[in-house]
Structure formats: C-alpha cells, structure tokens
Protein backbone atom coordinates (compact mmCIF):
# COMPACT_ATOMS: atom_id res chain seq x y z
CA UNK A 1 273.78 164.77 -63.35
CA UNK A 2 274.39 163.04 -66.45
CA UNK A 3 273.47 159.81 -68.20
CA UNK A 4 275.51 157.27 -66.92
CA UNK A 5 275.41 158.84 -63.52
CA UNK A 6 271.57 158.11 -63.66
CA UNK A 7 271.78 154.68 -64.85
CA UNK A 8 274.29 153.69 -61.79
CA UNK A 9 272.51 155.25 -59.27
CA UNK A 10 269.05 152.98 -60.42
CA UNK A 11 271.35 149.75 -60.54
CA UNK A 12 272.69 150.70 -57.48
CA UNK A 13 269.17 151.43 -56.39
CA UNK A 14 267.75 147.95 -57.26
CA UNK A 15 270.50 146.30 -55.82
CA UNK A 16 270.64 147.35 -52.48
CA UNK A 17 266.51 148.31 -51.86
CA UNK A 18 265.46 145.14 -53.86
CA UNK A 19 268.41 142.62 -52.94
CA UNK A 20 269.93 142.02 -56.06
CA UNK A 21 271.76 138.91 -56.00
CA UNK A 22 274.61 140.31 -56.72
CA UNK A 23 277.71 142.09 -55.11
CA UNK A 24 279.98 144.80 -56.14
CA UNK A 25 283.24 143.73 -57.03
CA UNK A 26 285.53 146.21 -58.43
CA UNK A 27 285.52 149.74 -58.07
CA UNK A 28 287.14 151.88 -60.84
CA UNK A 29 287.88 155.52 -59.77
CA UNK A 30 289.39 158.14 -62.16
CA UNK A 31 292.91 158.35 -60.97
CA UNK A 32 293.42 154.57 -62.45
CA UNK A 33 292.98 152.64 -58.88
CA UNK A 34 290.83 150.11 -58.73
CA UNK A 35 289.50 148.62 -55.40
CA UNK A 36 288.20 145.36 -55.10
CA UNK A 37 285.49 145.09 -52.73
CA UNK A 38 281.71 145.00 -51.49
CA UNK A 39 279.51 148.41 -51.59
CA UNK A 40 278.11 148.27 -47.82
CA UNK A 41 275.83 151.92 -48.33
CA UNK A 42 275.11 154.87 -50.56
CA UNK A 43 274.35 158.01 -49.49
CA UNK A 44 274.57 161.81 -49.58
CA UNK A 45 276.62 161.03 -53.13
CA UNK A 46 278.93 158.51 -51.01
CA UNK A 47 279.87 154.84 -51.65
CA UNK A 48 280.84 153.39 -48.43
CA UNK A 49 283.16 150.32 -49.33
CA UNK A 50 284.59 147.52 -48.03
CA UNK A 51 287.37 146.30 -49.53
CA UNK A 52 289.08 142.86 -49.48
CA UNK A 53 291.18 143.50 -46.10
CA UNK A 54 288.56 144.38 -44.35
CA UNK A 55 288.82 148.91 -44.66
CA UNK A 56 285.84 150.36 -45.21
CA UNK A 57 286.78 153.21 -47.88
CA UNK A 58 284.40 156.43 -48.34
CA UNK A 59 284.40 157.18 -52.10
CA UNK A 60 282.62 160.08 -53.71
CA UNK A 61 280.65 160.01 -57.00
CA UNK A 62 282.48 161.97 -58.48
CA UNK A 63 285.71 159.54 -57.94
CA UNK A 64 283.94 156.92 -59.16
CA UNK A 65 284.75 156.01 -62.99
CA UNK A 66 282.71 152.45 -62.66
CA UNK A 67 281.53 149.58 -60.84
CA UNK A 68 281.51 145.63 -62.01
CA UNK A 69 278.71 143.89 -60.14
CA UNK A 70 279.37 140.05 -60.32
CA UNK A 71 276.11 137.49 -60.01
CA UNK A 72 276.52 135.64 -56.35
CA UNK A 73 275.62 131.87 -57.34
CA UNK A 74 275.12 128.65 -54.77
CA UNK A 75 278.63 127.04 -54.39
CA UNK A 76 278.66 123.21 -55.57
CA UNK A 77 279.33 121.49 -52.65
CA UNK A 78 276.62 121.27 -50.21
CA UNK A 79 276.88 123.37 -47.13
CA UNK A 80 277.51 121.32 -43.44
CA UNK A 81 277.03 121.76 -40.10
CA UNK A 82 280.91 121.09 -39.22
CA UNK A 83 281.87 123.68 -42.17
CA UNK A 84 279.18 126.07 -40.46
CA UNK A 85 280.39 124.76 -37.09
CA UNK A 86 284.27 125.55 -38.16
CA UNK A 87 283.81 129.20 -39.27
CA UNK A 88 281.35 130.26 -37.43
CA UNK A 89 282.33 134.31 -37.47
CA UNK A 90 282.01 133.36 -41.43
CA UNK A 91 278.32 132.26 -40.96
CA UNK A 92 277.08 134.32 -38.46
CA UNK A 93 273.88 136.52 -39.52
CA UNK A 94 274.50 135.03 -42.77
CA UNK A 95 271.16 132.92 -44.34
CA UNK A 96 271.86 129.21 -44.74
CA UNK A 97 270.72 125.70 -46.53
CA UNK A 98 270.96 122.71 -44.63
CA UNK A 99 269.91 119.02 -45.51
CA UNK A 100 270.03 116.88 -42.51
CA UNK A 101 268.08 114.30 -40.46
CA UNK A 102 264.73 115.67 -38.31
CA UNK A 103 266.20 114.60 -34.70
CA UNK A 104 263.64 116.17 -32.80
CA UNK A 105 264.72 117.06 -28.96
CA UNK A 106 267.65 115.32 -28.24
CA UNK A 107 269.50 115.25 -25.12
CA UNK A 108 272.77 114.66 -26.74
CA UNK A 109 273.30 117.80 -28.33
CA UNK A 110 273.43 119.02 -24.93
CA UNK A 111 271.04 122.13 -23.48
CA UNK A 112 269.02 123.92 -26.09
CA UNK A 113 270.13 127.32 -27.36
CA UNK A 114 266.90 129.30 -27.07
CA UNK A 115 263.81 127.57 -25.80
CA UNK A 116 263.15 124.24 -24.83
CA UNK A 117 261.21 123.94 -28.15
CA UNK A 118 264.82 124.36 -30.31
CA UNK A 119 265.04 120.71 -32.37
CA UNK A 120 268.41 118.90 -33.50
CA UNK A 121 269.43 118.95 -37.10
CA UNK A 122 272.13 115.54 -38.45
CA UNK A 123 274.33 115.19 -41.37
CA UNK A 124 276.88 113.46 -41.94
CA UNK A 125 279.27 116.14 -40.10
CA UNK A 126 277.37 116.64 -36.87
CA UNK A 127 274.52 118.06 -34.78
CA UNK A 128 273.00 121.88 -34.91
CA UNK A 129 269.74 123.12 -32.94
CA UNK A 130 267.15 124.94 -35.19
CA UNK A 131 264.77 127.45 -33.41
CA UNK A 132 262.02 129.59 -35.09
CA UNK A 133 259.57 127.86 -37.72
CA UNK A 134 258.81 124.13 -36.24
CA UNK A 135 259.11 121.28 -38.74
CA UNK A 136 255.08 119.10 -38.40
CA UNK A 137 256.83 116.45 -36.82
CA UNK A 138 256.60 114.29 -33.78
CA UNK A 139 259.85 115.12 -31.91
CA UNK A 140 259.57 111.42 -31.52
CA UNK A 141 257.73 109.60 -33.95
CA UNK A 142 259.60 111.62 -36.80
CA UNK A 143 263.14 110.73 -35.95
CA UNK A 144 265.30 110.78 -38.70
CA UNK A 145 263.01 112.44 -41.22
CA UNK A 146 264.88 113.90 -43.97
CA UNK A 147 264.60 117.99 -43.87
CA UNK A 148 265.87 120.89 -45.50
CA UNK A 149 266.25 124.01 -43.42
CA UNK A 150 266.41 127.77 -44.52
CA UNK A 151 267.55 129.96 -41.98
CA UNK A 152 270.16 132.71 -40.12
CA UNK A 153 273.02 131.37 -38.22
CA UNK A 154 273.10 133.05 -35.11
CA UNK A 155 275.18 132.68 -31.66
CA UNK A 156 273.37 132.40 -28.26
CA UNK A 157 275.23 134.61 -25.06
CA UNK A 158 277.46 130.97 -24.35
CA UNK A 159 278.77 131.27 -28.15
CA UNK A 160 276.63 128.36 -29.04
CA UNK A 161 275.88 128.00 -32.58
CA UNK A 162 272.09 127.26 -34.04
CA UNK A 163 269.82 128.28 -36.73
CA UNK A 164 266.89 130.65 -36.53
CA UNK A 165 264.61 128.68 -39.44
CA UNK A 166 262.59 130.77 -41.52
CA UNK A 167 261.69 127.68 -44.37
CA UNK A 168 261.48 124.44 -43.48
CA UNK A 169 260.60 121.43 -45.79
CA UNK A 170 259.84 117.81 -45.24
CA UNK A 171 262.31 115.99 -47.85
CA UNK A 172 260.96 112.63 -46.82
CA UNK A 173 259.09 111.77 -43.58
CA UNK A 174 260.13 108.77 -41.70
CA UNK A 175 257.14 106.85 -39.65
C-alpha cells in the first residue's frame, strides 16, 4: 500500500470513528469522473457513496484518485420549529439547536408524543414537545423560561414530530 493510500485511509479513519466535522464532498476517480457526494462506509477496500441524487455508488480503492472533505459549519440563521416542522424527513434522526420558551405541559399542543412527562418548546414559529433530559423547572411556575435545547428529531408511530433532548440549558429563568 503506498503513501498516500496510508494517509487517506487514517483521515478517513478519524473522520468516520471520531466524527470529524466534516463530510466528503467530491470524489475523484482515475478515469476523470468526479462524483459529488457523502462517504456513508468503508470497508473491505470499498467506499460506499452517496451521491447528490440520492445512489449509493460502491467505489474501490483502487478507483479512487482523491477525496475533498469540506468543514460542516452552523448555518446563520437560527434553526425553528416551523422550518423543523416543514421538512421533517430533512430533520429526522438528525441532532438539533433550538431556542424557545420553557412551556412546561401544555394542553394545547395537543397529546404528548412519548410520556406524559414530554414538555412544550415556543418560538416565534410554533410549538414542539421535548422528551428525554428534563429542564429543573416547574412545569408551572417556569412558564416561559428562556431554554436552549440539544437534541434528535424523531417521529412518534402517529408521525408526530418532537425532540429527544440530550442538553438542555436554562438561558434565563422566569419566576
């Protein structure tokens, strides 16, 4: 195996056992082609690929002429509930940041997702349960406390939306 070989298999190492933030985004292969597209597994000297329609591609090593990894950074505008709400088969299993108002249980945002201990989340562009990690807040007393939750959007069996919190932070408590 030479050099460079070496070197891509450790990048490619530390990207997908440590989580890199980063993505592959253009595959180079020897014939000229290039594919645009994320690397989804490595194995047995196989990059499994998939590309910007949606094909997964199997490509061998020895195919491969280069890859361009691109840093993933935080888009600008702030993430919402109706933009999470909207493209939901975007979101889904994917980890988000929300900023929104501590509602505690409210009967408005109709029956809870996954336990009767799931809590409302407000902004500006709607309502969305959180379940997991519980804020320490009164569902009551704490009403409109200003929170930022880290979590997975995920889809109960009635295709209702939530978020499974994993971080939750007390921005500024109302009393």
């Amino acid at each position: 195996m030479n050099r460079t070989y070496k070197i891509l298999l450790i990048l490619l190492f530390i990207m997908l056992v440590l989580k890199a933030n980063t993505r592959a985004e253009q595959f180079k292969l020897k014939n000229g082609q290039i594919i645009q597209g994320n690397l989804l597994k490595y194995s047995d000297k196989i990059f499994k690929v998939k590309d910007d329609s949606g094909k997964i591609l199997s490509i061998s090593r020895n195919q491969l002429l280069s890859i361009v990894f691109e840093e993933i950074t935080t888009p600008a505008t702030p993430l919402t509930i109706s933009t999470i709400k909207t493209n939901k088969n975007k979101f889904l299993g994917q980890i988000v940041v929300l900023k929104g108002q501590y509602q505690g249980w409210l009967a408005e945002a109709g029956p809870p997702p996954v336990t009767r201990s799931d809590w409302v989340l407000k902004d500006s562009t709607g309502l969305i349960y959180v379940t997991g990690k519980l804020p320490c807040l009164d569902p009551n007393k704490n009403r409109g406390s200003l929170v930022e939750v880290t979590g997975t959007v995920e889809s109960n069996a009635k295709e209702q939306i939530y978020i499974k919190s994993t971080k939750i932070s007390c921005l500024k408590c109302a009393q």
